[in-house]
C-alpha atoms as a PDB file:
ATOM      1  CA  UNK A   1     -15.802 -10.506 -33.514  1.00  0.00           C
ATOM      2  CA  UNK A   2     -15.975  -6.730 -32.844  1.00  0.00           C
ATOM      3  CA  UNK A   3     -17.282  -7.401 -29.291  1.00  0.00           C
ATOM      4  CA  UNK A   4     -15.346  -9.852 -28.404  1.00  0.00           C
ATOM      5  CA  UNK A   5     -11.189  -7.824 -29.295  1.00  0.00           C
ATOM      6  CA  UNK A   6     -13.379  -4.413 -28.131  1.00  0.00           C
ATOM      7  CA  UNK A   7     -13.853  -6.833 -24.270  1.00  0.00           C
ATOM      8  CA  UNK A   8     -10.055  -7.957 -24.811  1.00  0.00           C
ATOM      9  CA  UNK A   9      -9.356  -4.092 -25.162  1.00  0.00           C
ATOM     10  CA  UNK A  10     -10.698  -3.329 -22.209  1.00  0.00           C
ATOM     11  CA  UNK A  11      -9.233  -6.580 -19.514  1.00  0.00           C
ATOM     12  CA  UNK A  12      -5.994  -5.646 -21.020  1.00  0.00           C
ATOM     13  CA  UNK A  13      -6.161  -1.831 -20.519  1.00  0.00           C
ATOM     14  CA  UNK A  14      -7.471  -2.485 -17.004  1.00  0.00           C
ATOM     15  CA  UNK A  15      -4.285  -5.000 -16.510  1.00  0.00           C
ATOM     16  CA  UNK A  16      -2.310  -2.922 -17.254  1.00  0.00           C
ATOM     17  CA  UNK A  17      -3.484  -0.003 -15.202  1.00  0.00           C
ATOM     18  CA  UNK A  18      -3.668  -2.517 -11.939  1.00  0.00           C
ATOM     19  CA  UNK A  19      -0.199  -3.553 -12.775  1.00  0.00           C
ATOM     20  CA  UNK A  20       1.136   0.480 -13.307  1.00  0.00           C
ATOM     21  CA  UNK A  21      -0.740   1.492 -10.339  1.00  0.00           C
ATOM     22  CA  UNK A  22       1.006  -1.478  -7.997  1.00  0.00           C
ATOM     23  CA  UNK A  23       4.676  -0.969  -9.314  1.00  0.00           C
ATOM     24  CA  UNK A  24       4.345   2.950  -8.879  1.00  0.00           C
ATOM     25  CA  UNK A  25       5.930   4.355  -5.610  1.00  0.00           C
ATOM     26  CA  UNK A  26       4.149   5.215  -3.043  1.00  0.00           C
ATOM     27  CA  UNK A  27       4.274   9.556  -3.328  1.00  0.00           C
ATOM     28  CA  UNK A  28       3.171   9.430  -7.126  1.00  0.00           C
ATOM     29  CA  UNK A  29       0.436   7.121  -6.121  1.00  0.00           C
ATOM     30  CA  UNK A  30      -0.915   9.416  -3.255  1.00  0.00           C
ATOM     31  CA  UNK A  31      -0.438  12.110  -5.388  1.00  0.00           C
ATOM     32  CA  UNK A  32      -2.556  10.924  -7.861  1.00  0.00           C
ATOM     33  CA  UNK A  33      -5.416   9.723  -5.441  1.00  0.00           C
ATOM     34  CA  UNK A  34      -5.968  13.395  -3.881  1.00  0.00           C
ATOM     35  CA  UNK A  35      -5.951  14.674  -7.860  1.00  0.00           C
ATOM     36  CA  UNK A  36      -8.603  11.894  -8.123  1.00  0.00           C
ATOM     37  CA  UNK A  37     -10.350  12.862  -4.732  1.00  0.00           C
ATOM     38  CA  UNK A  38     -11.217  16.224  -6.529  1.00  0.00           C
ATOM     39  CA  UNK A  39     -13.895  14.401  -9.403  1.00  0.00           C
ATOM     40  CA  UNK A  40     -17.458  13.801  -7.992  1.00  0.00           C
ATOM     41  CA  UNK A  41     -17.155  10.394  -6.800  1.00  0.00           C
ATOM     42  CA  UNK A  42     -19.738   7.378  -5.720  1.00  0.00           C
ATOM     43  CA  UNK A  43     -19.093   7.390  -1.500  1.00  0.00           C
ATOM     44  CA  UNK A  44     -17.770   3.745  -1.815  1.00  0.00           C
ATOM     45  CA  UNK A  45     -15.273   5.096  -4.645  1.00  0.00           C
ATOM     46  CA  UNK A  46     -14.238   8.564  -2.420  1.00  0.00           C
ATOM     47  CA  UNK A  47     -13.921   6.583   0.145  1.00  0.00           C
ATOM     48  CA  UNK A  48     -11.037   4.017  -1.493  1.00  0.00           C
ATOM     49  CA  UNK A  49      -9.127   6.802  -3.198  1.00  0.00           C
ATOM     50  CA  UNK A  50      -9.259   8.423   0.793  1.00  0.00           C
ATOM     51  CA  UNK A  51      -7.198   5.515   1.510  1.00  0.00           C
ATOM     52  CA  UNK A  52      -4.894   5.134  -1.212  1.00  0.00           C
ATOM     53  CA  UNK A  53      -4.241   9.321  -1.021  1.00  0.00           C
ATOM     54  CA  UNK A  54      -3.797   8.614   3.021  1.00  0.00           C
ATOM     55  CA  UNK A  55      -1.694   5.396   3.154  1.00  0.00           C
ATOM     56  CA  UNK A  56       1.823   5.216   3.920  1.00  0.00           C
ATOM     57  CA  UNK A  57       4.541   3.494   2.625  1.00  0.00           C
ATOM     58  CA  UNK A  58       6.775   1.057   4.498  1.00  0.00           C
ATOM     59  CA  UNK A  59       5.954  -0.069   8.091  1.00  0.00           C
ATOM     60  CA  UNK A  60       2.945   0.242   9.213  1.00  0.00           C
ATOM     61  CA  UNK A  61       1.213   1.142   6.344  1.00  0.00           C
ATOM     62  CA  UNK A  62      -0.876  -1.615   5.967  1.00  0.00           C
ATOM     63  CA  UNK A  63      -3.538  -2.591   7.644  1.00  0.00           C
ATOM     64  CA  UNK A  64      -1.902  -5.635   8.830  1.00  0.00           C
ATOM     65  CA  UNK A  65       0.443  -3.387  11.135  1.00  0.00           C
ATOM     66  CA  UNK A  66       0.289  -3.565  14.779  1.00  0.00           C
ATOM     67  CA  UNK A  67      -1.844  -0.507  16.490  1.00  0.00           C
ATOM     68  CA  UNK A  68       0.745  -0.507  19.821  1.00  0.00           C
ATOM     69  CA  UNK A  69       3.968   0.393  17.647  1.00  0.00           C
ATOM     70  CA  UNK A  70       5.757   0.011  21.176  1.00  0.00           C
ATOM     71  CA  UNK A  71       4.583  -3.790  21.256  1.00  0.00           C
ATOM     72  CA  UNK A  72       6.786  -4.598  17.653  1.00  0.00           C
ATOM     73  CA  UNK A  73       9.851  -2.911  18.761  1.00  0.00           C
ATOM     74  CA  UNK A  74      13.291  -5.567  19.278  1.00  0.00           C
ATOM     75  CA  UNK A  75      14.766  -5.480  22.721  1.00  0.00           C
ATOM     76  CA  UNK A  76      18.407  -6.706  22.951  1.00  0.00           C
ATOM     77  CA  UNK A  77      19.325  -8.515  26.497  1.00  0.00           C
ATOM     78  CA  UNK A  78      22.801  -9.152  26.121  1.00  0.00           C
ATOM     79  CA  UNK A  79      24.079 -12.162  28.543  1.00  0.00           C
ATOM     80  CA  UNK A  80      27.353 -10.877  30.554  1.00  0.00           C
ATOM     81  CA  UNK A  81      30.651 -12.746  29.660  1.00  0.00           C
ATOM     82  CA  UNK A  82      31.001 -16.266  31.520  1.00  0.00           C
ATOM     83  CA  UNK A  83      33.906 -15.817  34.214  1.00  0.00           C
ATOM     84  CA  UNK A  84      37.103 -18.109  33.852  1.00  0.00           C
ATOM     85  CA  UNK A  85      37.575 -20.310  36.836  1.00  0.00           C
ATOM     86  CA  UNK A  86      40.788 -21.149  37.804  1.00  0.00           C
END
């Protein structure tokens, strides 16, 4: 039974973590990756917390974001007025 609330423990811990590290904005979060970048970390491990310390918040700062920043921007053609005929 020990084992079992003690592995509980732990997926609720780490829920809750996920779920404070997703809802926190954006500068604490960086902030708190380049602390983290300071610790001896496994390469794979360095190299996420390099991300999350890098990564910026609203557009483009995903990696779903267009590279040419020109090719998302709006252009407005505006039609002139129709002329009255008489």
């Amino acid at each position: 039974m020990f084992i079992q609330s003690l592995i509980v423990s732990l997926i609720v811990v780490a829920c809750a973590l996920g779920a404070t590290w997703n809802l926190m904005p954006g500068a604490a979060r960086r902030a708190l990756a380049r602390r983290a970048l300071r610790l001896p970390w496994p390469a794979p491990v360095a190299a996420r917390w390099q991300q999350a310390a890098t990564e910026t918040s609203g557009c483009g700062g995903c990696k779903h974001a267009p590279a040419n920043r020109a090719a998302a921007s709006i252009h407005v053609v505006r039609k002139a007025a129709p002329t009255k005929r008489g």
